[in-house]
Protein backbone atom coordinates (compact mmCIF):
# COMPACT_ATOMS: atom_id res chain seq x y z
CA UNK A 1 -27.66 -14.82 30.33
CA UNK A 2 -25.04 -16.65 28.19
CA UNK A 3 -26.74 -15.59 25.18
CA UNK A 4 -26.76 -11.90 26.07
CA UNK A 5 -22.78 -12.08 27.03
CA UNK A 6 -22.23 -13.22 23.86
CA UNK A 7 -24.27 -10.55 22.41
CA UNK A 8 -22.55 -8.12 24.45
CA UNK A 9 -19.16 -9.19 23.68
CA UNK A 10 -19.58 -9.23 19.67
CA UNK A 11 -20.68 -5.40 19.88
CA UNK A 12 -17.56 -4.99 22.06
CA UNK A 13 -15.78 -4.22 18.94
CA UNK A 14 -18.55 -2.29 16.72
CA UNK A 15 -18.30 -0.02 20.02
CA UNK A 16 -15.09 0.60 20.25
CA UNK A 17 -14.81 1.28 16.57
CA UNK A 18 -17.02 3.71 16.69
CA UNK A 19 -15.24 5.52 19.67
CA UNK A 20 -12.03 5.15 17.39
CA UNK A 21 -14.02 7.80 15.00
CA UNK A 22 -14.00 4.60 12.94
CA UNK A 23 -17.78 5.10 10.26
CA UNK A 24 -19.07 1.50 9.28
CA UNK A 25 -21.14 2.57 6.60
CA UNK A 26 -17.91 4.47 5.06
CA UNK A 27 -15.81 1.47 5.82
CA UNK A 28 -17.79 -0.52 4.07
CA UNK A 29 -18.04 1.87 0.77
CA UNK A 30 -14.16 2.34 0.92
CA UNK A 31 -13.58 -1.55 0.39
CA UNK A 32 -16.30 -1.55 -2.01
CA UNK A 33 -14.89 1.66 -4.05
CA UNK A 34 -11.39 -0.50 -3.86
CA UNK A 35 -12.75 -3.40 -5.57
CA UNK A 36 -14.39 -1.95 -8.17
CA UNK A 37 -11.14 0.47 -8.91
CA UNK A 38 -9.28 -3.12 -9.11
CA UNK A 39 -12.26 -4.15 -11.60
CA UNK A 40 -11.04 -1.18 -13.78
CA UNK A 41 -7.72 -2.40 -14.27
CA UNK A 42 -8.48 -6.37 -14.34
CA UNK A 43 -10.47 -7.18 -16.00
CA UNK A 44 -11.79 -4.04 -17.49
CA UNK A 45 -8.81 -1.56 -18.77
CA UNK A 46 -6.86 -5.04 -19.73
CA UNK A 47 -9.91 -6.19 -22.14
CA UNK A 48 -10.40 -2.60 -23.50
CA UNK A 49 -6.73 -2.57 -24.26
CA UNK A 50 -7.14 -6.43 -25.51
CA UNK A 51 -10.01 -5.70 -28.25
CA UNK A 52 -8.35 -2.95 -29.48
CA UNK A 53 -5.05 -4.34 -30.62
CA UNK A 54 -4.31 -7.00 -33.46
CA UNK A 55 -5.18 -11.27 -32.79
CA UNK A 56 -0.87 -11.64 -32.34
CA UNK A 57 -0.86 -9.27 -29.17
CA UNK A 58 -4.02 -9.57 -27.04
CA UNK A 59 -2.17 -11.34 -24.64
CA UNK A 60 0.78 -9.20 -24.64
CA UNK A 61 -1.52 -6.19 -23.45
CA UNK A 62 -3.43 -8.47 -20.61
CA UNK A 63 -0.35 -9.73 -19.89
CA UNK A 64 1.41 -6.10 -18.98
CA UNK A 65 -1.66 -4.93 -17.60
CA UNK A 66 -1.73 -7.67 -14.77
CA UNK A 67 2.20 -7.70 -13.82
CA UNK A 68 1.89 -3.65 -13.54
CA UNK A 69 -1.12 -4.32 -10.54
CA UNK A 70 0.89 -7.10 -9.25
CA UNK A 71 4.33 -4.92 -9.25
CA UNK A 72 2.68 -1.60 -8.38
CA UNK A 73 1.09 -4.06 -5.42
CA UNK A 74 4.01 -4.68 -3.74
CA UNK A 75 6.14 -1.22 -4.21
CA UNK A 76 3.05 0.62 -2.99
CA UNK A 77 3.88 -1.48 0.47
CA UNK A 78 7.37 -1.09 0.15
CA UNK A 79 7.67 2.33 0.59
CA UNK A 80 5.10 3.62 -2.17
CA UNK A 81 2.47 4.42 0.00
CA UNK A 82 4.86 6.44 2.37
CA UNK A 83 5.91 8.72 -0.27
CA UNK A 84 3.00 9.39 -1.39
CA UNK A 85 0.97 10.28 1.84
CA UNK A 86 3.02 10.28 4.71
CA UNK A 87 4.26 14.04 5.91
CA UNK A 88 7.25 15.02 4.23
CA UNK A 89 7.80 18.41 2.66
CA UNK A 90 5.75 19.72 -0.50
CA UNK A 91 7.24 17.54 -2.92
CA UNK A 92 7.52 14.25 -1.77
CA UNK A 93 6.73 12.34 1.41
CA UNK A 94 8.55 10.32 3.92
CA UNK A 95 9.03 7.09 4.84
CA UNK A 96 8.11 7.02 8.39
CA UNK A 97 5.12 4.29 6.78
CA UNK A 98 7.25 2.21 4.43
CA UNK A 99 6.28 -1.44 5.13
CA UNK A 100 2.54 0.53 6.65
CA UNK A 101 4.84 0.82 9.51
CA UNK A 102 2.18 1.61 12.41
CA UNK A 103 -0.56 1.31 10.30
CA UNK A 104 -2.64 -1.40 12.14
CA UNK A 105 -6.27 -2.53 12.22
CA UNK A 106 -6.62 0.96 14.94
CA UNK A 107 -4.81 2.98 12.61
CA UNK A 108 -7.32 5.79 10.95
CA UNK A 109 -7.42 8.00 7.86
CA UNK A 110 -10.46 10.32 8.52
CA UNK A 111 -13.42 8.49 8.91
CA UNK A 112 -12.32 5.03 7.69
CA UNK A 113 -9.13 2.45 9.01
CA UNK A 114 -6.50 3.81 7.45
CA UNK A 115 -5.55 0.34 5.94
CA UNK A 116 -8.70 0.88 3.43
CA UNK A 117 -7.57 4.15 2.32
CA UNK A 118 -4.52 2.57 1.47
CA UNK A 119 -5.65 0.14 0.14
CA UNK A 120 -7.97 2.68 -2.14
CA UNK A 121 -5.14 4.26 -3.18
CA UNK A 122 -3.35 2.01 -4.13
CA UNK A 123 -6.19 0.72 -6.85
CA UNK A 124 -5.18 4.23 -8.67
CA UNK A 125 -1.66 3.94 -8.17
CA UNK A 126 -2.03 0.35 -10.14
CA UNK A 127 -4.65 2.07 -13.06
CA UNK A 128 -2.29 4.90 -14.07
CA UNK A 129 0.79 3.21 -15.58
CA UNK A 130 -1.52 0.33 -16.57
CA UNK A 131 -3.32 3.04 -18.86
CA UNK A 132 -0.08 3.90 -20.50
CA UNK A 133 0.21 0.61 -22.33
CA UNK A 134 -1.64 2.01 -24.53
CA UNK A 135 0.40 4.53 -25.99
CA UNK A 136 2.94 1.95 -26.88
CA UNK A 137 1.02 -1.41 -27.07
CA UNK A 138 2.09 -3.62 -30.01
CA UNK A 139 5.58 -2.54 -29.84
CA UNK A 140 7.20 -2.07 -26.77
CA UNK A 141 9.46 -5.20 -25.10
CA UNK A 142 8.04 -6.71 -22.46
CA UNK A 143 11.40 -5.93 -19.88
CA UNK A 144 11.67 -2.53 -20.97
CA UNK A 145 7.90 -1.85 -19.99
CA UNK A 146 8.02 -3.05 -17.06
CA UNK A 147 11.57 -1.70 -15.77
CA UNK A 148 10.37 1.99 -17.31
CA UNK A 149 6.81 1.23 -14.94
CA UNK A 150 8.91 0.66 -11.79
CA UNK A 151 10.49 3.67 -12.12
CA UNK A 152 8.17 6.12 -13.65
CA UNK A 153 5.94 5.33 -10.47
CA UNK A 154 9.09 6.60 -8.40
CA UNK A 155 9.15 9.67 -10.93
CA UNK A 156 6.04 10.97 -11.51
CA UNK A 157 3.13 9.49 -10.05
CA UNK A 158 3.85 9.29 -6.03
CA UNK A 159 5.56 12.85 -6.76
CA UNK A 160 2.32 14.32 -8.43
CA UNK A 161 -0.07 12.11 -5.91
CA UNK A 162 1.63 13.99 -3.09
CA UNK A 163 1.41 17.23 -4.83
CA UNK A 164 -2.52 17.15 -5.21
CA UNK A 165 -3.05 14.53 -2.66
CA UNK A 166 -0.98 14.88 0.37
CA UNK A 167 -1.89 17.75 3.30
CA UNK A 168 1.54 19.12 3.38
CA UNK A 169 1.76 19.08 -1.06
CA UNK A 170 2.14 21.89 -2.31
CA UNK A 171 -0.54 22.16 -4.96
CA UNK A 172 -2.81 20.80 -2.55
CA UNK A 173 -1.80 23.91 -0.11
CA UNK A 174 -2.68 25.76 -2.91
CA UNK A 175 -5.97 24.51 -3.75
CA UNK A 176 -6.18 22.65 -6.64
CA UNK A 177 -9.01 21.06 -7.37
CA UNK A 178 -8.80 17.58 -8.46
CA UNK A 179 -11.65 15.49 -6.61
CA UNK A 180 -10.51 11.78 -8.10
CA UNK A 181 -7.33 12.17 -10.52
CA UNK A 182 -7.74 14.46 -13.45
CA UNK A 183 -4.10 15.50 -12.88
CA UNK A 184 -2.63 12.76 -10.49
CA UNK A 185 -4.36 9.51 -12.95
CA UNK A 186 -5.41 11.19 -16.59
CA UNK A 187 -2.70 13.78 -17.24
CA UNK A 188 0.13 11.98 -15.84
CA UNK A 189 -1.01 8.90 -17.93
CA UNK A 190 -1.80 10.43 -20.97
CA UNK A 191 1.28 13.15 -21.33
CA UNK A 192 3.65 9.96 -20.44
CA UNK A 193 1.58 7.74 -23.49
CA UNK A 194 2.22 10.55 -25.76
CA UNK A 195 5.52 11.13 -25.01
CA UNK A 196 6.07 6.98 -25.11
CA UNK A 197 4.29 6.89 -28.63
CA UNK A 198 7.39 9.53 -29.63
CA UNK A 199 10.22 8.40 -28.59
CA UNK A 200 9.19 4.70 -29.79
CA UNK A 201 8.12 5.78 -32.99
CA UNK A 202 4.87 4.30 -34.98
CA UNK A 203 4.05 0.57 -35.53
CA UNK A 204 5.58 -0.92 -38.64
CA UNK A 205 3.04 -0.23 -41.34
CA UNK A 206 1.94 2.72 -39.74
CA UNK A 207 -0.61 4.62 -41.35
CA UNK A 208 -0.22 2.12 -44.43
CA UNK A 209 -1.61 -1.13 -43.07
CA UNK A 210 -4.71 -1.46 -41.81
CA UNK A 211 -3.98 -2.13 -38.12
CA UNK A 212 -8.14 -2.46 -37.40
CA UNK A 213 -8.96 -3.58 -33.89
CA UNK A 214 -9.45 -7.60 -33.52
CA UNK A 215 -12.27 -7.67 -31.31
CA UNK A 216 -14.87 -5.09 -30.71
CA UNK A 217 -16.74 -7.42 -28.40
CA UNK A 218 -14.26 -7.40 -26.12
CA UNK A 219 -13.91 -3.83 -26.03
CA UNK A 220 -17.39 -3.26 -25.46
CA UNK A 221 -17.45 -5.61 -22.56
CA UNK A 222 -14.44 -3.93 -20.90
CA UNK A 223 -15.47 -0.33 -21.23
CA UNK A 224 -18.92 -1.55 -19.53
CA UNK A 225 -16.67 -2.60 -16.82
CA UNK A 226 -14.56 0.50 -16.74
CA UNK A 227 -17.98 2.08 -16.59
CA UNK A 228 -19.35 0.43 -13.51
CA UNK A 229 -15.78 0.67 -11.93
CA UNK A 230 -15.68 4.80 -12.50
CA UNK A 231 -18.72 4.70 -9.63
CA UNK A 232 -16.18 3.56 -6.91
CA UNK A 233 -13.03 5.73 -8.78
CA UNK A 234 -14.99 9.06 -8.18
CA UNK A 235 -18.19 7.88 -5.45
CA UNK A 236 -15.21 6.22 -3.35
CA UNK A 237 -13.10 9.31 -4.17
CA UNK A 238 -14.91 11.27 -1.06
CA UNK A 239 -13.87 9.12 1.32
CA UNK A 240 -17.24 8.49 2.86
CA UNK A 241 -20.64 7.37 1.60
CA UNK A 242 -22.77 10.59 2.01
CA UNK A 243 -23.95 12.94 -0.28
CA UNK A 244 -21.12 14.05 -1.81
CA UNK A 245 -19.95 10.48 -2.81
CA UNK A 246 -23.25 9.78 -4.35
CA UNK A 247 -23.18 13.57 -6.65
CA UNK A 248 -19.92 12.23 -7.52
CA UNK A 249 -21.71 8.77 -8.76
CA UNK A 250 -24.55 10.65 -10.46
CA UNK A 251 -22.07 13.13 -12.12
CA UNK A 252 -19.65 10.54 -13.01
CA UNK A 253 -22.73 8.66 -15.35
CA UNK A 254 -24.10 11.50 -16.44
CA UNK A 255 -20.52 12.65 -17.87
CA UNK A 256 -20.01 9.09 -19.21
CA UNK A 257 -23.84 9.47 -21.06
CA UNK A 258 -23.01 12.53 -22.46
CA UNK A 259 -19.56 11.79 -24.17
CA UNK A 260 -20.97 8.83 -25.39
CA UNK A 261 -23.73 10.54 -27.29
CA UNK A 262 -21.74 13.34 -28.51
CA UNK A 263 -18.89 11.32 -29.85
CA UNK A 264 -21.60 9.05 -31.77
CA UNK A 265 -23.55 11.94 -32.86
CA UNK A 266 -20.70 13.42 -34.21
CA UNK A 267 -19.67 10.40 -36.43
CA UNK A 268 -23.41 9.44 -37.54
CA UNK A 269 -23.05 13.32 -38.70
CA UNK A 270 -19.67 12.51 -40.44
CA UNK A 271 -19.72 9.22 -41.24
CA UNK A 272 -22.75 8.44 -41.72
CA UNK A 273 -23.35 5.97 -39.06
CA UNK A 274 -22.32 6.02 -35.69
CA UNK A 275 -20.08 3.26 -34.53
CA UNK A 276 -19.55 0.87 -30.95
CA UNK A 277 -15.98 1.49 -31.02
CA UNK A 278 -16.60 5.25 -30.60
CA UNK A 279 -19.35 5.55 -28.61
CA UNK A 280 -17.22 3.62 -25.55
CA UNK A 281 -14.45 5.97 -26.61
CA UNK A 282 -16.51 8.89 -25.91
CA UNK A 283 -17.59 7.41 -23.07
CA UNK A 284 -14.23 6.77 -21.28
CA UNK A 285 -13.80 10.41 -22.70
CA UNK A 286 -16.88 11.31 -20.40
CA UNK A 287 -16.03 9.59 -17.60
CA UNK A 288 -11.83 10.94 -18.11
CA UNK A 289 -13.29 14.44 -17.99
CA UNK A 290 -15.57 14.21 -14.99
CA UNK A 291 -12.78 12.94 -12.69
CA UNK A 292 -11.45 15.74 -11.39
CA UNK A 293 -14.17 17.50 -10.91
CA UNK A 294 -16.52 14.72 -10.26
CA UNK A 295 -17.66 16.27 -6.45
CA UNK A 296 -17.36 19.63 -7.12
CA UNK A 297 -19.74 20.14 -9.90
CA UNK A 298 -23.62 19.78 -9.73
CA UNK A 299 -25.62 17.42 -12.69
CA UNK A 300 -25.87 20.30 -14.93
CA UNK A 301 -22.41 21.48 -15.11
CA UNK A 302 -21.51 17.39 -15.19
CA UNK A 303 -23.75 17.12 -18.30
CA UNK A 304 -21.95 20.18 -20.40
CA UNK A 305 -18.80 18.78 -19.30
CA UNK A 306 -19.49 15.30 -20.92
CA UNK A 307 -20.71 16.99 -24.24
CA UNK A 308 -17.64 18.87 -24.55
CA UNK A 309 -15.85 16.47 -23.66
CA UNK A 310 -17.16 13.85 -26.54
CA UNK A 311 -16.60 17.38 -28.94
CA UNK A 312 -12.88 18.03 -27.85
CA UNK A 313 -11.58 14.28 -27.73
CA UNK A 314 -13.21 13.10 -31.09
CA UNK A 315 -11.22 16.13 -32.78
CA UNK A 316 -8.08 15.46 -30.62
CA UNK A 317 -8.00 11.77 -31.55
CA UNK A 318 -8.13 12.69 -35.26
CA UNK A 319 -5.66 14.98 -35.11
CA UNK A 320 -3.21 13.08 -33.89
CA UNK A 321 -3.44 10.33 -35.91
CA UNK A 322 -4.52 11.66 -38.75
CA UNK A 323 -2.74 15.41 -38.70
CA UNK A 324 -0.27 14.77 -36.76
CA UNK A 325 0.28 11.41 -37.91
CA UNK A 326 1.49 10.01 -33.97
CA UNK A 327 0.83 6.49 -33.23
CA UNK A 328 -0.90 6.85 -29.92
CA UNK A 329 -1.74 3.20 -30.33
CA UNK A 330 -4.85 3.44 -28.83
CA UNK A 331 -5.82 7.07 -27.83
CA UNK A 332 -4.74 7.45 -24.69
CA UNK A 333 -3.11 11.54 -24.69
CA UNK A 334 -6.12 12.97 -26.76
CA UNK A 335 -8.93 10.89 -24.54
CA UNK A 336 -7.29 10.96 -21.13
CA UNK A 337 -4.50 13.45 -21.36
CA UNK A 338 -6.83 16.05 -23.18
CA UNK A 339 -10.01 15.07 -21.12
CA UNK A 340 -7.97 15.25 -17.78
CA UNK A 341 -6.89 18.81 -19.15
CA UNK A 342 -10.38 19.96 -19.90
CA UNK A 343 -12.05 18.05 -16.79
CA UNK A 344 -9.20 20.22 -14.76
CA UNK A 345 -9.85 23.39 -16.30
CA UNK A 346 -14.07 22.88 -15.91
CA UNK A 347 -13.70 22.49 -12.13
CA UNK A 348 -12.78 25.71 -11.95
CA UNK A 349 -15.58 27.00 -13.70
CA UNK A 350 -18.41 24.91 -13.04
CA UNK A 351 -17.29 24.68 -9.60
CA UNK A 352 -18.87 27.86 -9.05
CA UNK A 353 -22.03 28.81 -7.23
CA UNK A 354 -24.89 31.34 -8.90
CA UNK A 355 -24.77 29.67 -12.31
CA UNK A 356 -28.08 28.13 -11.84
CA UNK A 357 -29.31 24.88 -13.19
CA UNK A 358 -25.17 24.46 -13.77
CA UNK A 359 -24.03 25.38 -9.92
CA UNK A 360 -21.36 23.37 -7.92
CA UNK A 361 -20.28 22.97 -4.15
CA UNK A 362 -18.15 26.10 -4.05
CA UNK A 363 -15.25 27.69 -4.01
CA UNK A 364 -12.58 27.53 -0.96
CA UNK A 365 -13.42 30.82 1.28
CA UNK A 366 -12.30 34.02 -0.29
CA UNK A 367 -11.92 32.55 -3.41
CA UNK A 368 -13.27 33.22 -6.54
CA UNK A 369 -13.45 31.96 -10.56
CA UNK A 370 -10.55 34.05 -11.86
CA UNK A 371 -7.95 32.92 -9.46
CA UNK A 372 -9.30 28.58 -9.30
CA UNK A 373 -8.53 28.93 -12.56
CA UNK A 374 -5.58 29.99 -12.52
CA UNK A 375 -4.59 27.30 -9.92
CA UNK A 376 -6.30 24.97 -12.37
CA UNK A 377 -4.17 26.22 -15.31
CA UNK A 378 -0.82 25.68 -12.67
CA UNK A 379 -2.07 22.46 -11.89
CA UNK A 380 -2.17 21.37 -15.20
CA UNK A 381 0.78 22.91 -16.42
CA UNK A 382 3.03 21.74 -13.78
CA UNK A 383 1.81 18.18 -13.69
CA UNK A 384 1.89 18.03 -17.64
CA UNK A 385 5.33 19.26 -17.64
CA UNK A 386 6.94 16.88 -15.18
CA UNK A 387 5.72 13.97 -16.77
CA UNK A 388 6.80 15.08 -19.65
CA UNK A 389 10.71 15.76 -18.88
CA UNK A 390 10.55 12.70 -16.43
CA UNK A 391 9.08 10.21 -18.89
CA UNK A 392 11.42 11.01 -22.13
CA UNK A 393 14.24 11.12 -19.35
CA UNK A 394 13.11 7.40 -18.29
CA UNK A 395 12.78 5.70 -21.38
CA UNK A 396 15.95 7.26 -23.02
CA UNK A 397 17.71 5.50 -19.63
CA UNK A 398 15.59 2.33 -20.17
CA UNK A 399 16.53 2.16 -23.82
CA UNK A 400 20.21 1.84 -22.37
CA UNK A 401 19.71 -0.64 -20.16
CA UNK A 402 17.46 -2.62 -22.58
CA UNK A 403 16.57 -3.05 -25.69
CA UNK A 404 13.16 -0.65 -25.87
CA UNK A 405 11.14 -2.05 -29.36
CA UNK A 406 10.67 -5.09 -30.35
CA UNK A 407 12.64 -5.62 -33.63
CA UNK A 408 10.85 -5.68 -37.11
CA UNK A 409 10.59 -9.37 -36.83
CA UNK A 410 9.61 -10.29 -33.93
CA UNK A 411 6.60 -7.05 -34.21
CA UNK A 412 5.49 -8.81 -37.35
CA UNK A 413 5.58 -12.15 -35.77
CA UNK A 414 3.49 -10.66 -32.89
CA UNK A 415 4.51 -9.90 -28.86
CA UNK A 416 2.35 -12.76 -28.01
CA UNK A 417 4.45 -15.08 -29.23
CA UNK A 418 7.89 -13.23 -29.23
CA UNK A 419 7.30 -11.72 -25.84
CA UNK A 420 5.19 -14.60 -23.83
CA UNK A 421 5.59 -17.53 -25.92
CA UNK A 422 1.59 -18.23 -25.83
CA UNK A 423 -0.98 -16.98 -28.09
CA UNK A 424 -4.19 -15.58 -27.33
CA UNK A 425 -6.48 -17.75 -29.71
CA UNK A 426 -5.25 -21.28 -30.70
CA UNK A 427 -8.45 -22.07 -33.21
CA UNK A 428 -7.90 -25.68 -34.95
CA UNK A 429 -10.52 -27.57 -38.02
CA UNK A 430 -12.00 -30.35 -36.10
C-alpha cells in the first residue's frame, strides 16, 4: 500500500504536467537542443575562432568568446528576453517579462515550460555577437568589444529576433521564412563583421605578411563541434521533437556534407589539392545556408542548397580578400552573411511543393513562389540594412568612448599579452 502511494504521488506531477499541455518528450529535446547550441559557442565557435588566428591571440579570441555568453547570459534575464518575445508592437517587445517576471516552473511556451524556450533562445542570442569576433579578431581592444557587444544586442539583434521571431513582429506577420536564424543569427552577424572589418581597417601587415592560421587542429576539432551543435540549432529550432525537428536534423547534415564537398572539390580543381581548412569552411558554409530554411525544405532541395552554397561562399571569400582586399579576419560576411542571404532566398524557392525529388513543406495558404520571395528578398534587405546603419553607428560611438584598435605595438606584441596578460602556449627546453 505504501509502495503504491508513493508510486502514485511521484506521477502526481508527470500528470499534472501533462494537463498543463506540458510534452515530456519535447521538454526533454528543448534542454538537449540548448546544450548543444551552448556547445557551439564554448567550446566549439571559440576553438574555430582560436585555430584560425596567430600563437599571440588564441586566447584573446576564447577569451571574448566566453565573456560575450557570460554577458549576453545575464542581459538576456535582465530584460533581453522581454524585448525580444514578450508582446509589444512590431518592432520591439515589452518588458512585462524583464527579470522572467511570471515565468515559473507552470509557465508554458507551446508545448514545452516556457523557461526552456528561454533558455533556447537565449543559446542564439549568446552565438550571434560571439560570431562577430571574427570580423575583427586580432585587432580590436578588449573594452571596446565588449561595450560595442552590450549594445549592439540592444540594437540589432533583440530588434531583428522580434521582427522574425515574435507573434506580434512585423516580418513575422508577414511571413518570412526563417526556420532557425538565417536573418535573425547569420545576416545580422555577418553584415555587422563586415561592417566591423571597415571601419577598423586591416591587420598591420595586411595582405603583406603571411598571417597563416596557428593551428589547424584546433579548427578541425571545433568545426566538428559546431557540426554536432547545428543538430540542436535547427532540430531544436521546431520546438518539439517530431518530424519536422528530425527533417530539420537530416537537412541540416546533408547541407553541411554538401558544402563541404563542393568547397574541397573546388580547390582540388584549383589548387591542386583540396585542403582541411576549407573543407570545414564549406562546411559551416553548408550548415550557415541551411538555417533558415532548415524545416521548410525536403533532403533534395537541402542537398542543392549545400552545393551552392560551397560554390557561392568559396568565390565570396576570395573576393573579399583577395578583390576587394577587406580584412574579414576570418570569413565571417562572405560564409555567414552571404550563406544566410542565399539560405534566405532558397526557402522561398525550395520551399515549394510539385518540384519533385526537391519538394518542401509548403507555402502559407494562398501563397505562392513569386510573392515568398519577395518577402524573402524584404527580409533580407531590411535585416541587412539595419545592421548595417546600427553597427557603423555603434562602433563610431564606441570609438569615442574608448579607444577601438589596439595600437601598432601592442598588435605586434599580440592581444594575449597586451589585452589579458597570459599567453596561450608557454613552451620551455627541459
Amino acid at each position: 500500500m505504501r509502495t503504491a502511494t508513493g508510486l502514485l504521488a511521484a506521477l502526481l506531477p508527470l500528470a499534472a504536467g501533462a494537463q498543463d499541455g506540458i510534452d515530456s518528450g519535447s521538454t526533454a529535446w528543448i534542454m538537449t537542443s540548448s546544450a548543444l547550441v551552448l556547445f557551439m559557442s564554448l567550446p566549439g565557435l571559440a576553438l574555430f575562432y582560436g585555430g584560425l588566428v596567430r600563437a599571440k591571440n588564441v586566447l584573446s579570441v576564447l577569451m571574448q568568446c566566453f565573456a560575450i555568453v557570460c554577458v549576453v547570459s545575464i542581459l538576456w534575464l535582465v530584460c533581453g528576453y522581454s524585448l525580444a518575445f514578450a508582446p509589444g508592437n512590431g518592432f520591439i517587445g515589452g518588458l512585462s517579462k524583464a527579470f522572467f517576471d511570471g515565468i515559473g516552473e507552470s509557465a508554458v511556451s507551446g508545448v514545452v515550460p516556457e523557461t526552456a524556450f528561454a533558455m533556447f533562445q537565449l543559446t542564439f542570442a549568446c552565438i550571434t555577437p560571439a560570431l562577430i569576433v571574427g570580423g575583427f579578431a586580432e585587432r580590436m581592444r578588449f573594452s571596446a568589444m565588449l561595450l560595442f557587444s552590450v549594445l549592439w544586442l540592444f540594437a540589432v539583434y533583440l530588434p531583428v529576433c522580434h521582427w522574425v521571431w515574435a507573434e506580434d513582429g512585423w516580418l513575422f506577420a508577414r511571413g518570412l521564412i526563417d526556420f532557425a536564424g538565417g536573418t535573425v543569427v547569420h545576416i545580422t552577424a555577418g553584415v555587422a563583421a563586415l561592417v566591423a572589418a571597415l571601419v577598423l581597417r586591416p591587420r598591420t601587415g595586411f595582405a603583406q605578411t603571411p598571417m597563416m592560421p596557428h593551428n589547424l587542429t584546433m579548427t578541425a576539432t571545433g568545426a566538428g563541434m559546431l557540426w554536432v551543435g547545428w543538430f540542436g540549432f535547427n532540430g531544436g529550432s521546431a520546438l518539439a521533437a517530431d518530424g519536422n525537428a528530425a527533417m530539420a536534423i537530416l537537412c541540416t547534415h546533408l547541407s553541411a556534407s554538401a558544402g563541404a564537398a563542393m568547397w574541397g572539390a573546388i580547390e582540388w580543381l584549383k589548387y591542386g589539392k583540396p585542403s582541411a581548412l576549407g573543407v570545414v569552411t564549406g562546411m559551416v558554409a553548408g550548415l550557415g545556408t541551411i538555417t533558415p530554411a532548415a524545416g521548410v525544405v525536403g533532403p533534395g532541395g537541402a542537398l542543392v542548397i549545400g552545393l551552392v552554397a560551397g560554390l557561392v561562399c568559396f568565390n565570396a571569400t576570395h573576393a573579399l580578400k583577395h578583390a576587394l582586399k577587406v580584412d574579414d579576419s576570418l570569413d565571417v560576411f562572405p560564409v555567414h552573411g552571404v550563406g544566410g542571404m542565399l539560405g534566405t532566398f532558397a526557402a522561398g524557392i525550395f520551399a515549394a511543393t510539385g518540384l519533385g525529388v526537391f519538394s518542401g513543406q509548403g507555402y502559407a495558404e494562398g501563397v505562392g513562389m513569386g510573392g515568398q520571395i519577395g518577402v524573402q528578398l524584404l527580409g533580407i534587405a531590411a535585416v541587412g540594412g539595419w545592421t548595417a546603419a546600427w553597427t557603423w553607428g555603434l562602433l563610431k560611438l564606441v570609438g569615442l568612448l574608448t579607444p577601438l584598435r589596439a595600437t601598432a605595438e601592442e598588435e605586434t606584441t599580440g592581444l594575449d599579452t597586451t589585452q589579458h596578460n597570459e599567453r596561450g602556449y608557454d613552451l620551455q627546453t627541459l
